[in-house]
N, C-alpha and C. Protein backbone atom coordinates (compact mmCIF):
# COMPACT_ATOMS: atom_id res chain seq x y z
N UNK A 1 0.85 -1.18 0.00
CA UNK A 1 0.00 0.00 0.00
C UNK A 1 0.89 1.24 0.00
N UNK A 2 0.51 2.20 -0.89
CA UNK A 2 1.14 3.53 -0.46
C UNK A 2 0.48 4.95 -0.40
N UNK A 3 0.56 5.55 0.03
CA UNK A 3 -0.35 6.79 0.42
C UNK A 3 -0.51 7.62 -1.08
N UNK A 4 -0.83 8.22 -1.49
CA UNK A 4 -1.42 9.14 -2.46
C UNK A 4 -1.80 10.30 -1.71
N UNK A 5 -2.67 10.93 -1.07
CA UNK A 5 -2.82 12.11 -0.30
C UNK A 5 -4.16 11.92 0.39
N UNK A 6 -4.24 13.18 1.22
CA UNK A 6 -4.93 13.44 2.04
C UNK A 6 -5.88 14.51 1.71
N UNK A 7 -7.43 14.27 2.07
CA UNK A 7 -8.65 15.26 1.77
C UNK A 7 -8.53 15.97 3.41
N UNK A 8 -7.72 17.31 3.10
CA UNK A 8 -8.41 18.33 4.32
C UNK A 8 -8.88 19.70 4.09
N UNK A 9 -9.64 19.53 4.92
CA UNK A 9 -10.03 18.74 5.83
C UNK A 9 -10.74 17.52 5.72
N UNK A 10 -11.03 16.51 6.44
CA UNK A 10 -11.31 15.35 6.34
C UNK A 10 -12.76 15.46 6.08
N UNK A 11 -13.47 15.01 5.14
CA UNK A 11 -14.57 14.88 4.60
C UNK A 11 -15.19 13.50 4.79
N UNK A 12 -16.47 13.63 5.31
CA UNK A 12 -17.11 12.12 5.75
C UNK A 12 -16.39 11.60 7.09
N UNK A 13 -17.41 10.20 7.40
CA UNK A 13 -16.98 9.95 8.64
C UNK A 13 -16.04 8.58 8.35
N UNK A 14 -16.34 8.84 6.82
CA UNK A 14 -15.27 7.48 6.72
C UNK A 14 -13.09 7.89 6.81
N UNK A 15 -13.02 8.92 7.18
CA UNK A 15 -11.73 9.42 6.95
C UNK A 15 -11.17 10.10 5.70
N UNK A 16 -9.74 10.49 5.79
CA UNK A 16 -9.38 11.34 4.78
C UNK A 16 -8.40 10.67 3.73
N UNK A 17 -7.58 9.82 4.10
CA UNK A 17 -7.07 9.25 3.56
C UNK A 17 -6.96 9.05 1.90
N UNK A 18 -6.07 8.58 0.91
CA UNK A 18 -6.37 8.53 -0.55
C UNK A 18 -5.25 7.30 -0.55
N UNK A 19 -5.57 6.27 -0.76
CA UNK A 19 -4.58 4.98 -0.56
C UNK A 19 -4.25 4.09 -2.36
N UNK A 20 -3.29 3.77 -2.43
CA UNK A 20 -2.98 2.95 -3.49
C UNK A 20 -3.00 1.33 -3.04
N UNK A 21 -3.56 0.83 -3.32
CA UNK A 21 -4.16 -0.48 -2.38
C UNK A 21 -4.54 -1.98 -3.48
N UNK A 22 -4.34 -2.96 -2.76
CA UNK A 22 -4.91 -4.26 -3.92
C UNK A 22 -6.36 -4.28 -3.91
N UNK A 23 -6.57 -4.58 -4.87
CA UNK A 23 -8.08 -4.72 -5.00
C UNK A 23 -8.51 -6.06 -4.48
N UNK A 24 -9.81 -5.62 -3.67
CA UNK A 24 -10.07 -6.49 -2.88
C UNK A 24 -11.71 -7.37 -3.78
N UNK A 25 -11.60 -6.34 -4.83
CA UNK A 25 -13.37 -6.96 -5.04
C UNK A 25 -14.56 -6.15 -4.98
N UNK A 26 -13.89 -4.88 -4.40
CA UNK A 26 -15.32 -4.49 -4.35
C UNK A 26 -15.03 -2.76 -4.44
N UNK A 27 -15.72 -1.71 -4.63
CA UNK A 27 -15.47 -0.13 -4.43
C UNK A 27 -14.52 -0.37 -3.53
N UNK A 28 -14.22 0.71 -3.68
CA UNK A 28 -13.17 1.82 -2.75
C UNK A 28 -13.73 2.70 -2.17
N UNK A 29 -13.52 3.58 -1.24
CA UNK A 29 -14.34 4.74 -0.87
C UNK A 29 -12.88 6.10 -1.27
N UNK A 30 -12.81 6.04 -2.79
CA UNK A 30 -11.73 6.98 -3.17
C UNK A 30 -10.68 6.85 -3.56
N UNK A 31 -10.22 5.60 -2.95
CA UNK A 31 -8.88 5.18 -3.02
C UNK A 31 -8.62 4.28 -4.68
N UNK A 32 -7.13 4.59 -4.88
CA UNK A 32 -6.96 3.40 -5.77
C UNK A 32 -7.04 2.16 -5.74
N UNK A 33 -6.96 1.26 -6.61
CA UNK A 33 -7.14 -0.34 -6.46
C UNK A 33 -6.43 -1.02 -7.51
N UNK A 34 -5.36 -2.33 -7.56
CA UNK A 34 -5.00 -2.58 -8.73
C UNK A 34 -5.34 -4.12 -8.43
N UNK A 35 -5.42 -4.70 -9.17
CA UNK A 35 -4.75 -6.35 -9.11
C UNK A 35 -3.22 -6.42 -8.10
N UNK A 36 -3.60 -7.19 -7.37
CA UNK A 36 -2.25 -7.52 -6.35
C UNK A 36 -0.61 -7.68 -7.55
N UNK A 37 -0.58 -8.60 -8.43
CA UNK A 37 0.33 -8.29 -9.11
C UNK A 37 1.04 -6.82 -9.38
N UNK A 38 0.00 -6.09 -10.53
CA UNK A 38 0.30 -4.97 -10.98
C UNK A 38 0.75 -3.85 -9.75
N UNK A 39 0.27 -3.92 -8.69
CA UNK A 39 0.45 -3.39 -7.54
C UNK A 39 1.77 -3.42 -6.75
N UNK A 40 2.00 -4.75 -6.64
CA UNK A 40 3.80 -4.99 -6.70
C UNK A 40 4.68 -4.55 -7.74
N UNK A 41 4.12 -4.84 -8.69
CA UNK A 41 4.73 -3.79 -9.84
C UNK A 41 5.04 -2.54 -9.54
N UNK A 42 3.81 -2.11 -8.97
CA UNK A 42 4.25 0.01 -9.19
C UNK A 42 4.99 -0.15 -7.94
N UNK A 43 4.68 -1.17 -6.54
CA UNK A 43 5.68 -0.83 -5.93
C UNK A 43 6.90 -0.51 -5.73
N UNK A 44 7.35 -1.41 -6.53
CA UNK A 44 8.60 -1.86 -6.54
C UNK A 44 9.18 -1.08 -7.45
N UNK A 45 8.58 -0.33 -8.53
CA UNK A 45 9.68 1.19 -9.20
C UNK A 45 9.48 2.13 -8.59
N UNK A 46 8.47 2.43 -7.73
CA UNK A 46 7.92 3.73 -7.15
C UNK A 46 9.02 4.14 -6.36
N UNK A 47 9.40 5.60 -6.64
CA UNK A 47 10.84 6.13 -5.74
C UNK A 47 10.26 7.40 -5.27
N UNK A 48 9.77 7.64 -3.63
CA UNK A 48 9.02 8.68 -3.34
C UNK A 48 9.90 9.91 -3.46
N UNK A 49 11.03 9.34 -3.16
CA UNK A 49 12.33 10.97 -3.69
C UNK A 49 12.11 11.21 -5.00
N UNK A 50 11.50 10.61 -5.60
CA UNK A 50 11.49 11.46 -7.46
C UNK A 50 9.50 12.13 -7.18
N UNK A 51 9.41 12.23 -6.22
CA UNK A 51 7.77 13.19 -6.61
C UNK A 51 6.93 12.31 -7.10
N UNK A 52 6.38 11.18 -7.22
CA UNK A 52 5.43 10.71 -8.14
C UNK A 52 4.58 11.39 -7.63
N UNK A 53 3.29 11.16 -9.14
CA UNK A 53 2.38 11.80 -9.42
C UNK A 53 1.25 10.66 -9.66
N UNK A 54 0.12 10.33 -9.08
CA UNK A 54 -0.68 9.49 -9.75
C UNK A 54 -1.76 9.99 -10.54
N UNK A 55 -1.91 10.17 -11.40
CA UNK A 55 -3.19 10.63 -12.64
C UNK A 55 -4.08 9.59 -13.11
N UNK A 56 -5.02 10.06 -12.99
CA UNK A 56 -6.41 9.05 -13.38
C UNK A 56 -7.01 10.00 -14.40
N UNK A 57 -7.27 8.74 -15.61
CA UNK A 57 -8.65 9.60 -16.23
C UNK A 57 -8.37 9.14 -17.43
N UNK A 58 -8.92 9.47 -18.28
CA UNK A 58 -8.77 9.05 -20.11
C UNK A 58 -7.72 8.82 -20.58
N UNK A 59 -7.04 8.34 -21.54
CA UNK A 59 -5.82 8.01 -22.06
C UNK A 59 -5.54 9.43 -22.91
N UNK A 60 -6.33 10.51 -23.36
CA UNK A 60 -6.00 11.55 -23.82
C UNK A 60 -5.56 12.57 -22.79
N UNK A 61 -6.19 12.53 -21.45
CA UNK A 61 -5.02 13.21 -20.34
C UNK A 61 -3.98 12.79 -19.91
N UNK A 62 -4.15 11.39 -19.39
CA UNK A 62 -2.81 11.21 -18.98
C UNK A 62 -1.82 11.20 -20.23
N UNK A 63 -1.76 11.19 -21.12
CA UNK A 63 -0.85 11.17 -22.42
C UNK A 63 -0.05 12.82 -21.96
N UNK A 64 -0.98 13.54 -21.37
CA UNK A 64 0.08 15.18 -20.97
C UNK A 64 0.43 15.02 -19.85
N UNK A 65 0.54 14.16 -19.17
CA UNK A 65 1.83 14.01 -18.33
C UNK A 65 2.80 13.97 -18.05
């Protein structure tokens, strides 16, 4: 799992949290979700000293990344 960011102030009573997480099967309440594989995947290049950025959305936005 790795953090992505935080909603503050904390919105809902479910917490603030924004998590990169395995998919378990079912919604998220916000958070990302991958297949457990692919998930070890991003872990394992993810270098929090280089800034990542996670972008969601159409393949015509993230392409301007």
């Amino acid at each position: 799992m790795a953090v992505i960011d935080f909603n503050t102030p904390s919105t809902g009573p479910i917490g603030s949290g924004i998590f990169l997480h395995a998919d378990l099967g079912a919604p998220t309440q916000g958070c990302v979700s991958l297949p457990y594989a692919d998930l070890v995947t991003v872990l394992t290049w993810l270098n929090p000293s280089l800034h990542p950025v996670v972008v969601m959305g159409p393949a015509s936005v993230i392409r301007s990344f």
